[in-house]
Protein backbone atom coordinates (compact mmCIF):
# COMPACT_ATOMS: atom_id res chain seq x y z
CA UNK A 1 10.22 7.19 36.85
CA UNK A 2 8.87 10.00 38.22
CA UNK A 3 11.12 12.90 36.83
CA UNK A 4 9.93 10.43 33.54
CA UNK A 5 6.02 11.33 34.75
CA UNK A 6 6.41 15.18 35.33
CA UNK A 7 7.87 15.59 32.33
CA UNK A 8 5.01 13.62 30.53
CA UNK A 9 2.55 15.36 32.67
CA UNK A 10 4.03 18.99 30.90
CA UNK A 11 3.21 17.44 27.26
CA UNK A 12 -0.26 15.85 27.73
CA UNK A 13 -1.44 19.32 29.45
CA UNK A 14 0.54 21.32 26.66
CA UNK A 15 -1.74 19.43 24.25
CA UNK A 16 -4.59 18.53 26.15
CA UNK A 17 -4.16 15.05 26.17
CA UNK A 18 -4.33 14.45 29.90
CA UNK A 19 -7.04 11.84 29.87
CA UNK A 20 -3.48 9.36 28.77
CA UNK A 21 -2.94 9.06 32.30
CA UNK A 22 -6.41 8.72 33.89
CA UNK A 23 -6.05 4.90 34.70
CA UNK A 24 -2.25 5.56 35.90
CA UNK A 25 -3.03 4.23 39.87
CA UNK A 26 -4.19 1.21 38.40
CA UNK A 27 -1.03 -0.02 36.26
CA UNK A 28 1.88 -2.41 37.34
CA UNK A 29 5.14 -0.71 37.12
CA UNK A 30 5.75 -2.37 34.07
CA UNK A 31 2.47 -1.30 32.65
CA UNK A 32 3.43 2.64 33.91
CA UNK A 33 7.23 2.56 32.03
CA UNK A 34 5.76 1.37 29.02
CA UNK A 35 3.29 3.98 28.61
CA UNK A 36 5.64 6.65 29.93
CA UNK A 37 8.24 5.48 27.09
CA UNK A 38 5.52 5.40 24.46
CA UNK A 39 3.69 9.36 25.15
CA UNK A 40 7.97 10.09 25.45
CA UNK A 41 7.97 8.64 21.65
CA UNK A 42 5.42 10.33 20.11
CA UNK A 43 5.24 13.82 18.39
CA UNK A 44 2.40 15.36 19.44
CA UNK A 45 3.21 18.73 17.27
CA UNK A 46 2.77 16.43 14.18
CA UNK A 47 -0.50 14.67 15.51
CA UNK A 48 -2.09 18.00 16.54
CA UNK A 49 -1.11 19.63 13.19
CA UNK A 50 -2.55 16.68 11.23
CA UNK A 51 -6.24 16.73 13.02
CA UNK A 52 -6.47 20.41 12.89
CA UNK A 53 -5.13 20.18 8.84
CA UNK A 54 -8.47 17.99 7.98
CA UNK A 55 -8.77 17.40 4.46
CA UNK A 56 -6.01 17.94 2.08
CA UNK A 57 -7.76 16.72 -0.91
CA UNK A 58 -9.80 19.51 -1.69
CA UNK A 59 -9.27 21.38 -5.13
CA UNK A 60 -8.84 24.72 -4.60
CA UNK A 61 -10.13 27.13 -8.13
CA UNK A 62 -5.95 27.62 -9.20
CA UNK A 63 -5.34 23.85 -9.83
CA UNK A 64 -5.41 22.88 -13.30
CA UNK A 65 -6.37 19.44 -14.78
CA UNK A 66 -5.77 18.20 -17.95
CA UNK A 67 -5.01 14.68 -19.26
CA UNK A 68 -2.32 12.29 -18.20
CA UNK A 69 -1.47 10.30 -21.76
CA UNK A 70 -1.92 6.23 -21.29
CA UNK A 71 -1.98 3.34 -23.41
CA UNK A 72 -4.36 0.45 -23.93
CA UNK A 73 -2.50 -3.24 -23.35
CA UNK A 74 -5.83 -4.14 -25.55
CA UNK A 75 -4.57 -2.04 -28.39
CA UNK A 76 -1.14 -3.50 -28.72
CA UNK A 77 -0.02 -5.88 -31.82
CA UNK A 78 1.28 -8.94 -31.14
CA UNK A 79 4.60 -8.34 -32.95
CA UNK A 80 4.54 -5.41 -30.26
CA UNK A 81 3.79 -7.43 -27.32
CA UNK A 82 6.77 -9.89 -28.02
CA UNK A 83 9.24 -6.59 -28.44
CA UNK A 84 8.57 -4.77 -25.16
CA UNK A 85 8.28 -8.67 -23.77
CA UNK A 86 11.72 -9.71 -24.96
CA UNK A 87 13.26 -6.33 -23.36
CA UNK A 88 11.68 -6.76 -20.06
CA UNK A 89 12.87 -10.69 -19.69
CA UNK A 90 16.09 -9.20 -21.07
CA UNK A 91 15.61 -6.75 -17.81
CA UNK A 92 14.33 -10.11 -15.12
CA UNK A 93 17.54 -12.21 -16.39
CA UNK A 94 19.97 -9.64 -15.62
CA UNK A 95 18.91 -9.66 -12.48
CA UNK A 96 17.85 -5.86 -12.35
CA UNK A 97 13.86 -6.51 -11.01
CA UNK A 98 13.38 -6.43 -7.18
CA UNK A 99 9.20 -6.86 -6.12
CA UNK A 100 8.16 -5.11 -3.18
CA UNK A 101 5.30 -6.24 -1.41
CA UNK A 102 3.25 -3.50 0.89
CA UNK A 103 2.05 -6.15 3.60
CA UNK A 104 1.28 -3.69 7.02
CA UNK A 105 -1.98 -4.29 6.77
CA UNK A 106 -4.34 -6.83 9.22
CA UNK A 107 -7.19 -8.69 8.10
CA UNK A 108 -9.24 -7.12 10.20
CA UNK A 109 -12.21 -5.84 7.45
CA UNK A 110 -12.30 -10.01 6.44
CA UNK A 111 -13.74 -10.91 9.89
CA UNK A 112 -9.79 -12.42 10.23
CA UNK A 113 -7.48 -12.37 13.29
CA UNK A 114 -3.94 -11.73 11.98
CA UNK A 115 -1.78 -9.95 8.73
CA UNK A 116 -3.38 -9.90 5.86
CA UNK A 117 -1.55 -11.77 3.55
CA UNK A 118 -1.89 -14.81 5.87
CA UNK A 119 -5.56 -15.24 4.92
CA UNK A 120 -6.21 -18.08 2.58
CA UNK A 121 -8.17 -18.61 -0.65
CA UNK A 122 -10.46 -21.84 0.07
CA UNK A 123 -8.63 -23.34 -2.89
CA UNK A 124 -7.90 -26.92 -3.30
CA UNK A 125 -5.62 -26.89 -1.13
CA UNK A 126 -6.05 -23.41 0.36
CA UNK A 127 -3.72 -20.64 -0.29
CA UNK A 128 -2.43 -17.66 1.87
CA UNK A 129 -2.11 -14.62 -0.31
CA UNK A 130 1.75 -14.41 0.59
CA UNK A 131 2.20 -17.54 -1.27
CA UNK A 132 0.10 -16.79 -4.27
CA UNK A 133 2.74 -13.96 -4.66
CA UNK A 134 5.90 -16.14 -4.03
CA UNK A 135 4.34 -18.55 -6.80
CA UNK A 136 4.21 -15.76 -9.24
CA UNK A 137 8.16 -15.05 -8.16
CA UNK A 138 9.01 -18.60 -8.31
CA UNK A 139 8.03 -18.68 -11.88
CA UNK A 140 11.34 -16.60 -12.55
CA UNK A 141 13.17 -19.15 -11.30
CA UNK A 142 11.84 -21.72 -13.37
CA UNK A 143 11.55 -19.45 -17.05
CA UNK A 144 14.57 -17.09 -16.13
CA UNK A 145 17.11 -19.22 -14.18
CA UNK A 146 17.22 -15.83 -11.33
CA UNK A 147 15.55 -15.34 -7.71
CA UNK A 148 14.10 -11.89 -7.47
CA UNK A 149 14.92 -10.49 -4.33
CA UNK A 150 12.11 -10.33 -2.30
CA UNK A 151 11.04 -7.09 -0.08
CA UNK A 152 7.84 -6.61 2.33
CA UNK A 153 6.59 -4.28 3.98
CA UNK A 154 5.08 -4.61 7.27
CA UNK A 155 3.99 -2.91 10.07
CA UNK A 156 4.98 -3.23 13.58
CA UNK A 157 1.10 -4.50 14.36
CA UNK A 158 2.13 -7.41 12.36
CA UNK A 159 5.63 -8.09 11.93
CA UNK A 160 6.12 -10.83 14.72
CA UNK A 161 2.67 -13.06 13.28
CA UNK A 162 4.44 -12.56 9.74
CA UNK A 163 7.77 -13.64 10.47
CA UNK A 164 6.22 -16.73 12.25
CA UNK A 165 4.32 -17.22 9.60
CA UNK A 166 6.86 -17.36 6.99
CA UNK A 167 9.01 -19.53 9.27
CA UNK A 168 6.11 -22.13 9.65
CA UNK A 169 5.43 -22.32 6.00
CA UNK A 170 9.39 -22.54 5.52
CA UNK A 171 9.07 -19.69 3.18
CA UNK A 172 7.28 -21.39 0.72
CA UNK A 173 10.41 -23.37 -0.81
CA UNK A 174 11.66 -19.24 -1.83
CA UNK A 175 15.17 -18.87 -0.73
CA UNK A 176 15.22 -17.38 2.69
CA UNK A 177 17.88 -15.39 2.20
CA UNK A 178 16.63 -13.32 -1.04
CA UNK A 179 13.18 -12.30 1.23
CA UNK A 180 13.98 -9.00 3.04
CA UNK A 181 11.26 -7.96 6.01
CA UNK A 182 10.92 -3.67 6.68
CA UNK A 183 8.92 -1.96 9.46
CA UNK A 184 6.70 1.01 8.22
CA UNK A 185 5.85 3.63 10.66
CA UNK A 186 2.59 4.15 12.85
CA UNK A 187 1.05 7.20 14.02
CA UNK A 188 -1.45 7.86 16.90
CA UNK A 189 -4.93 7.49 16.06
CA UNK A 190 -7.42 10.24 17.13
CA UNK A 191 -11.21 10.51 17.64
CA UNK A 192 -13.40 13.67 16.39
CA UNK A 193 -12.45 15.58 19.29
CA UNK A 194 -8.87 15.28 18.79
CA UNK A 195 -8.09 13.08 21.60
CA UNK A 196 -6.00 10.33 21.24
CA UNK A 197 -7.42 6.83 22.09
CA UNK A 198 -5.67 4.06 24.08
CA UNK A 199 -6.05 0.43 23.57
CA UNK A 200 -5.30 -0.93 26.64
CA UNK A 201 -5.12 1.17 30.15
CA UNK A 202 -1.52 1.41 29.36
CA UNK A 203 -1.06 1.26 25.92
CA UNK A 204 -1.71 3.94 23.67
CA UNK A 205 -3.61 2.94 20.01
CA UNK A 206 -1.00 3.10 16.97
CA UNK A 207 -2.14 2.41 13.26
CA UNK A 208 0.65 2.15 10.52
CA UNK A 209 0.70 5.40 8.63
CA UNK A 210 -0.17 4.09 4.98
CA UNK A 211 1.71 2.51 2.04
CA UNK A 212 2.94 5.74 1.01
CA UNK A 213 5.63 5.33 3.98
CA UNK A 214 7.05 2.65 1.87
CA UNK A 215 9.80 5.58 0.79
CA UNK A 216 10.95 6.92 4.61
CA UNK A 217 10.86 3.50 5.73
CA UNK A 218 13.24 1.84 2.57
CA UNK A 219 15.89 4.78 3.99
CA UNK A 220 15.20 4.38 7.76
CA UNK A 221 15.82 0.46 7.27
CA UNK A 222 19.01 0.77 4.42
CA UNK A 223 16.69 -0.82 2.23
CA UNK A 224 18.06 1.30 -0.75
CA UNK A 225 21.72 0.36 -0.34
CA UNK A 226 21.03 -3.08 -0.20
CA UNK A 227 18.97 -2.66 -3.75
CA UNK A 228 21.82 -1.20 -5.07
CA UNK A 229 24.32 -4.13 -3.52
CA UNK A 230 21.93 -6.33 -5.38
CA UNK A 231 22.68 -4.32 -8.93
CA UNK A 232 18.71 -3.96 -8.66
CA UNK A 233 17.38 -1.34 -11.13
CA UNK A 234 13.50 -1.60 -11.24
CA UNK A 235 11.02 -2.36 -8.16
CA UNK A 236 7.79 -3.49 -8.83
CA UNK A 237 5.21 -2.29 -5.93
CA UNK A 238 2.60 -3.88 -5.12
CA UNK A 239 -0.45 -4.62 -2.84
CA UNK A 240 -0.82 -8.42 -0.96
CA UNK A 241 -4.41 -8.46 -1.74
CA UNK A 242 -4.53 -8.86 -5.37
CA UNK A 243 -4.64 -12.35 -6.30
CA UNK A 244 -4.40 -11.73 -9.58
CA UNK A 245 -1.15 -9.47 -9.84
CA UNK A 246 1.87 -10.96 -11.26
CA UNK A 247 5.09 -8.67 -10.05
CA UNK A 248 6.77 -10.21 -13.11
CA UNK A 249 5.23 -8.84 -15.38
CA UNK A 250 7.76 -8.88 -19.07
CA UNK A 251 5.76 -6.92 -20.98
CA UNK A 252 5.59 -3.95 -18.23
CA UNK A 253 9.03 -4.07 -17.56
CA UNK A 254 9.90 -3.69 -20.58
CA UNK A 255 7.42 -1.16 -21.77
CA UNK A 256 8.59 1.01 -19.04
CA UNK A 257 12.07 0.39 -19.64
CA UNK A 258 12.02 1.36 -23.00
CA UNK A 259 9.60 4.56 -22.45
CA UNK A 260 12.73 6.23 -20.49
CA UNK A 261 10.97 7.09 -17.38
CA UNK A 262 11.33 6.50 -14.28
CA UNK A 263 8.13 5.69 -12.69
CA UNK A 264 5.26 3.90 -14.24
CA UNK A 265 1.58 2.35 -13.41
CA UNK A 266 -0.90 -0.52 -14.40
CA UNK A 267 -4.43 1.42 -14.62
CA UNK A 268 -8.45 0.47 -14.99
CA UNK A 269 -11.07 1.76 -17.13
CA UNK A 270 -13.32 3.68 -14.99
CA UNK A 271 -16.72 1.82 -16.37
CA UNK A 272 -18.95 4.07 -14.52
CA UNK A 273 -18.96 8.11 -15.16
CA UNK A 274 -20.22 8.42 -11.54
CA UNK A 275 -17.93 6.42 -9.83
CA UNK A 276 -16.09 8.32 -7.86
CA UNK A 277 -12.98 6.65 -7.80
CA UNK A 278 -9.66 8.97 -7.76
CA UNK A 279 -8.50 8.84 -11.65
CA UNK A 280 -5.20 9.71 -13.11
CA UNK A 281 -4.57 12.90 -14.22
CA UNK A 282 -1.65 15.77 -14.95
CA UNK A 283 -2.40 18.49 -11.79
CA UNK A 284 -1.03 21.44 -12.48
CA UNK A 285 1.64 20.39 -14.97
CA UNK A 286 2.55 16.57 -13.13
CA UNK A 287 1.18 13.55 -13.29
CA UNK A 288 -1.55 12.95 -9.94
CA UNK A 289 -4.29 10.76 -8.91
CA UNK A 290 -7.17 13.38 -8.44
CA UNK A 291 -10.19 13.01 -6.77
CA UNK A 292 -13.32 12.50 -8.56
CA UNK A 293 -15.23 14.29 -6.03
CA UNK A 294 -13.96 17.29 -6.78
CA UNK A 295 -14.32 16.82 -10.78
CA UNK A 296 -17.43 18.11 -12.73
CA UNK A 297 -19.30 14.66 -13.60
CA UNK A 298 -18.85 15.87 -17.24
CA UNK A 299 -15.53 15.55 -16.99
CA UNK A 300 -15.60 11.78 -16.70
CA UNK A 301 -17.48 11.72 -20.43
CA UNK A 302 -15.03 13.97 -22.05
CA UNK A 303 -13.39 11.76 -25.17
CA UNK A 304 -10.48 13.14 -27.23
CA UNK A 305 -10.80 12.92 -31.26
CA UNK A 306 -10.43 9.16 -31.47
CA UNK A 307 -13.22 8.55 -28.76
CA UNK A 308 -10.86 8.10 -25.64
CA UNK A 309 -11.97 9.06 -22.08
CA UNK A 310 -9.46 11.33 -21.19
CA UNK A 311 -10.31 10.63 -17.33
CA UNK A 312 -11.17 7.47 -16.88
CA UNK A 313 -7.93 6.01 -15.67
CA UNK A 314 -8.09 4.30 -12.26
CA UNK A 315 -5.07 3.00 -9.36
CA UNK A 316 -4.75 -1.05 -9.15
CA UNK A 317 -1.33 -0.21 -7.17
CA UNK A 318 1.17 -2.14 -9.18
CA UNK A 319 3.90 0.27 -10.25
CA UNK A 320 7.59 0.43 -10.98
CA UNK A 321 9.88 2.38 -9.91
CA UNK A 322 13.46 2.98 -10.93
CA UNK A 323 15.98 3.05 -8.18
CA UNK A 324 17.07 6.65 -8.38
CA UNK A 325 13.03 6.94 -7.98
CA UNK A 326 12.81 5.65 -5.16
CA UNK A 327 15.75 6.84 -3.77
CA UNK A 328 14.75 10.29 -4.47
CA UNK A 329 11.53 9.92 -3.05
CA UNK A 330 12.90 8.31 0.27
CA UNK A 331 13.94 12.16 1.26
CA UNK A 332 10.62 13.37 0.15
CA UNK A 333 8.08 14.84 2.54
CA UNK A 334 4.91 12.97 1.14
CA UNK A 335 1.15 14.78 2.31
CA UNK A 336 -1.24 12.67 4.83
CA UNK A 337 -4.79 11.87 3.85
CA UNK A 338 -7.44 11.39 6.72
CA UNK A 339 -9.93 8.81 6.70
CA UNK A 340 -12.48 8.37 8.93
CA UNK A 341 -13.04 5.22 10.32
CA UNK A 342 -14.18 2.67 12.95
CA UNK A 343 -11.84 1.27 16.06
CA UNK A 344 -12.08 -0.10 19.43
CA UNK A 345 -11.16 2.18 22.24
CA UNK A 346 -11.11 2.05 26.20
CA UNK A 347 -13.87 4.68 27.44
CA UNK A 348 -13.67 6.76 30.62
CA UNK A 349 -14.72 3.58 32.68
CA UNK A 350 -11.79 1.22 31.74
CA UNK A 351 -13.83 -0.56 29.75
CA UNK A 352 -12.87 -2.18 25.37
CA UNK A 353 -16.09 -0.20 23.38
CA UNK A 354 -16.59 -1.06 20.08
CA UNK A 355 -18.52 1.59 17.91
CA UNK A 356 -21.09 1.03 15.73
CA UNK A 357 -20.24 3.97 13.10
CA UNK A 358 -16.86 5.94 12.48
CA UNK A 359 -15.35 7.52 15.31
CA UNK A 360 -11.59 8.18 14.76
CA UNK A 361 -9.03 9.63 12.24
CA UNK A 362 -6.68 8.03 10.49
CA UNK A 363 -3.77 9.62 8.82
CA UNK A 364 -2.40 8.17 5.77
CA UNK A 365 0.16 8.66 2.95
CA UNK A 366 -0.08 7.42 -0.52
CA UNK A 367 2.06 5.70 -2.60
CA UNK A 368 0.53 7.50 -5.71
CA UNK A 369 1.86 10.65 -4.58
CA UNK A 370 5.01 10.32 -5.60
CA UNK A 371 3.82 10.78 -8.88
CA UNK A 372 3.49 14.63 -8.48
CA UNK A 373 7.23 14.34 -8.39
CA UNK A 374 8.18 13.43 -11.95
CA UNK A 375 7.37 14.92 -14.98
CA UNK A 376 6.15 11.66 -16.97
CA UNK A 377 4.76 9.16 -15.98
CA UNK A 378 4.17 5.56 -18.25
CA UNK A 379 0.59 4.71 -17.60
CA UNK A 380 -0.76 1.24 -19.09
CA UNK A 381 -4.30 0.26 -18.67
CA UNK A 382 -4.82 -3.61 -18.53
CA UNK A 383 -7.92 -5.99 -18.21
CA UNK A 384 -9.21 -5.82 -14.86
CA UNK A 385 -10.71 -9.70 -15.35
CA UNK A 386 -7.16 -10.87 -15.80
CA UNK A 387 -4.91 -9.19 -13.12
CA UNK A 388 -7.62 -7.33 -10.62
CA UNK A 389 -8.90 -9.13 -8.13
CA UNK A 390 -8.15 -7.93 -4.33
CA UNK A 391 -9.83 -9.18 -1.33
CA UNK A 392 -11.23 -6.05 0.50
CA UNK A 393 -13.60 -7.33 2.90
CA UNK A 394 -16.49 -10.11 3.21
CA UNK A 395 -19.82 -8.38 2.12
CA UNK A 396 -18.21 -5.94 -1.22
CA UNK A 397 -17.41 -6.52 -4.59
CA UNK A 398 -14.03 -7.47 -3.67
CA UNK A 399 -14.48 -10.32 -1.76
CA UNK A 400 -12.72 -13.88 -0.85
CA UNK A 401 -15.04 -15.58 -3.22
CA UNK A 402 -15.21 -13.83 -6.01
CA UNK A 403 -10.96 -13.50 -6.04
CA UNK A 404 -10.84 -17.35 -5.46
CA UNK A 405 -13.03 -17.95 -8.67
CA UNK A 406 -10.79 -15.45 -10.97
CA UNK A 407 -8.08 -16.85 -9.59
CA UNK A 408 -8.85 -20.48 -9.89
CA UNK A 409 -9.91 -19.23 -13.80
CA UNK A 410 -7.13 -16.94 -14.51
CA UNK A 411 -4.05 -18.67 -12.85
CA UNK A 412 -5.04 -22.36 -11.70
CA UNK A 413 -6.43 -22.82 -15.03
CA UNK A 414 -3.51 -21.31 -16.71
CA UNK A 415 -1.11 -24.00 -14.20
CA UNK A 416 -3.09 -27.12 -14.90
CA UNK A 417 -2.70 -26.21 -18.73
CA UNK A 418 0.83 -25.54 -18.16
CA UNK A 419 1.10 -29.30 -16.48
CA UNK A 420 -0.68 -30.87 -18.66
């Protein structure tokens, strides 16, 4: 152990992190390996690069903007509805449509101790948001006659409380062995003065790194050659927080399908010009999710000839990817994005402080970043009453009750119909 310390003791003063160490006379030998092992695990080039970076999102005066083409679901016929329908259930009952589910999140904004998709809808009987998404896969079972292999995402926060999870709800009634768990990666989290926090004495604070890791972490976990095993040729991805997002969606599939590329997205009409939600857009010749910030507000009112926003286009995260996609992807280098946020911390006296405003970094990636990587992109804007309705946190717009009662109009509504 101690040729273990010195050697740690060289990298915290290299990068000024010596404060990692300050409570080391008070640790159990347990308690001093495990902390040793963890500052051995982390790179501290990468950390210290992406605190002095800042932000990445910033439009410099070379980038170019210009439309992304979309289309309106609204605007469809309904002899065109069943034709891009009947390809994509052509697509489900081949068995070429895997979902992916990005679950690394806890449910920690809700006032709620545990993963995320374990929080329930006070339904009649209540409903955990991982089984509101097996529902919408076990409906493939039932219309199709296939099991869509099932893929989530966690992190390793809350991989242990999910697995249990799924093991006390005996996965639902889904078929254990077509659900697939997969660890993202975590990164050190760092306060304004680029010090790293710890949570415990001996424990340094780790946050996943963002659902853009989804692509490292399908490679680092042979993900991708079990897809291909499976003869899987699409992957819907997609958050655990919208209640109202059905993975099997025909008509998507087979709109994308039949477009020719590889990558597509479900968008929503930006009501408000001001809103500064990040809007789709082709940056510098690729498809992009830009940041409103940066825009001129006029550029939110622009319309083309037949009255269209050009830029009003907004991420619901619920794409599809084509394997090759994602496979190419998986040995992409994909930008962080820092956010600045609140979290716990032990202070200089040993002691759990929770702040009351932002205090740390976190670094991110994006799933919608991959765009930048492919020349077209299918974009198709739906009705955000009918499949948007994520639970955020208790006090927004997005919150448990107001998902329960779309979802309760929108898909109980829908079932008891169905049943009756």
């Amino acid at each position: 152990m101690e040729q273990q310390l010195e050697r740690v003791k060289e990298i915290l003063k290299k990068y000024n992190q010596e404060h990692l160490l300050q409570f080391w006379d008070e640790l159990s030998d347990s308690q001093k390996e495990f902390l040793l092992n963890q500052i051995l695990s982390i790179n501290f080039d990468e950390a210290h690069k992406l605190y002095e970076q800042g932000k990445i999102d910033v439009l410099d005066s070379t980038t170019e903007i210009e439309p992304l083409p979309y289309m309106n679901k609204a605007d469809f016929s309904q002899k065109e509805l069943d034709f891009y329908s009947h390809i994509g259930k052509s697509v489900i009952m081949d068995g070429k449509i895997g979902v992916i589910t990005l679950a690394g999140g806890q449910g920690s904004r809700l006032g709620f101790k545990g993963p995320k998709g374990t929080f329930e809808l006070d339904t009649k009987p209540k409903i955990s948001l991982f089984e509101i998404i097996c529902n919408y896969l076990k409906v493939a079972i039932s219309d199709f006659g296939i099991t869509i292999p099932w893929y989530i995402m966690v992190s390793n926060e809350n991989y242990n409380a999910t697995l249990n999870f799924f093991e006390s709800k005996n996965f639902f009634g889904y078929p254990r062995e077509y659900v697939t768990f997969f660890i993202q990666d975590d990164l050190p989290i760092i306060d304004t003065d680029g010090k790293l926090i710890l949570e415990e004495i001996y424990k340094v604070k780790f946050a996943s790194n963002g659902n853009g890791n989804l692509f490292s972490a399908l490679r680092k976990n042979n993900i991708i050659d079990d897809m291909r095993k499976k003869n899987i040729k699409w992957l819907f991805v997609g958050g655990v927080d919208n209640v109202l997002l059905d993975p099997i969606d025909p008509f998507f599939i087979g709109l994308t399908v039949e477009s020719k590329n590889l990558v597509s997205s479900k968008t929503l009409f930006k009501e408000d010009s001001t809103d500064t939600s990040w809007v789709f857009a082709m940056k510098n010749g690729k498809p992009a999710i830009v940041d409103c910030e940066n825009f001129v507000e006029m550029l939110s009112k622009i319309k083309d000839k037949n009255g269209r926003y050009l830029y009003r286009e907004v991420n619901m995260l619920a794409h599809l990817f084509y394997i090759d996609a994602l496979e190419k992807m998986s040995n992409v280098y994909i930008p962080y994005h820092r956010a600045f946020r609140k979290s716990s911390f032990v202070n200089y006296e040993g002691m759990k402080q929770v702040p009351e405003s932002p205090n740390i970094y976190k670094f991110e990636q994006f799933v919608f970043d991959a765009f930048s990587f492919f020349d077209k992109i299918t974009l198709l804007r739906v009705n955000r009453h009918e499949e948007f309705a994520p639970i955020k946190d208790f006090n927004g717009i997005y919150n448990p009750e107001i998902a329960k009662k779309l979802y309760e109009q929108n898909v109980l509504h829908i079932e008891s119909t169905d049943t009756d």
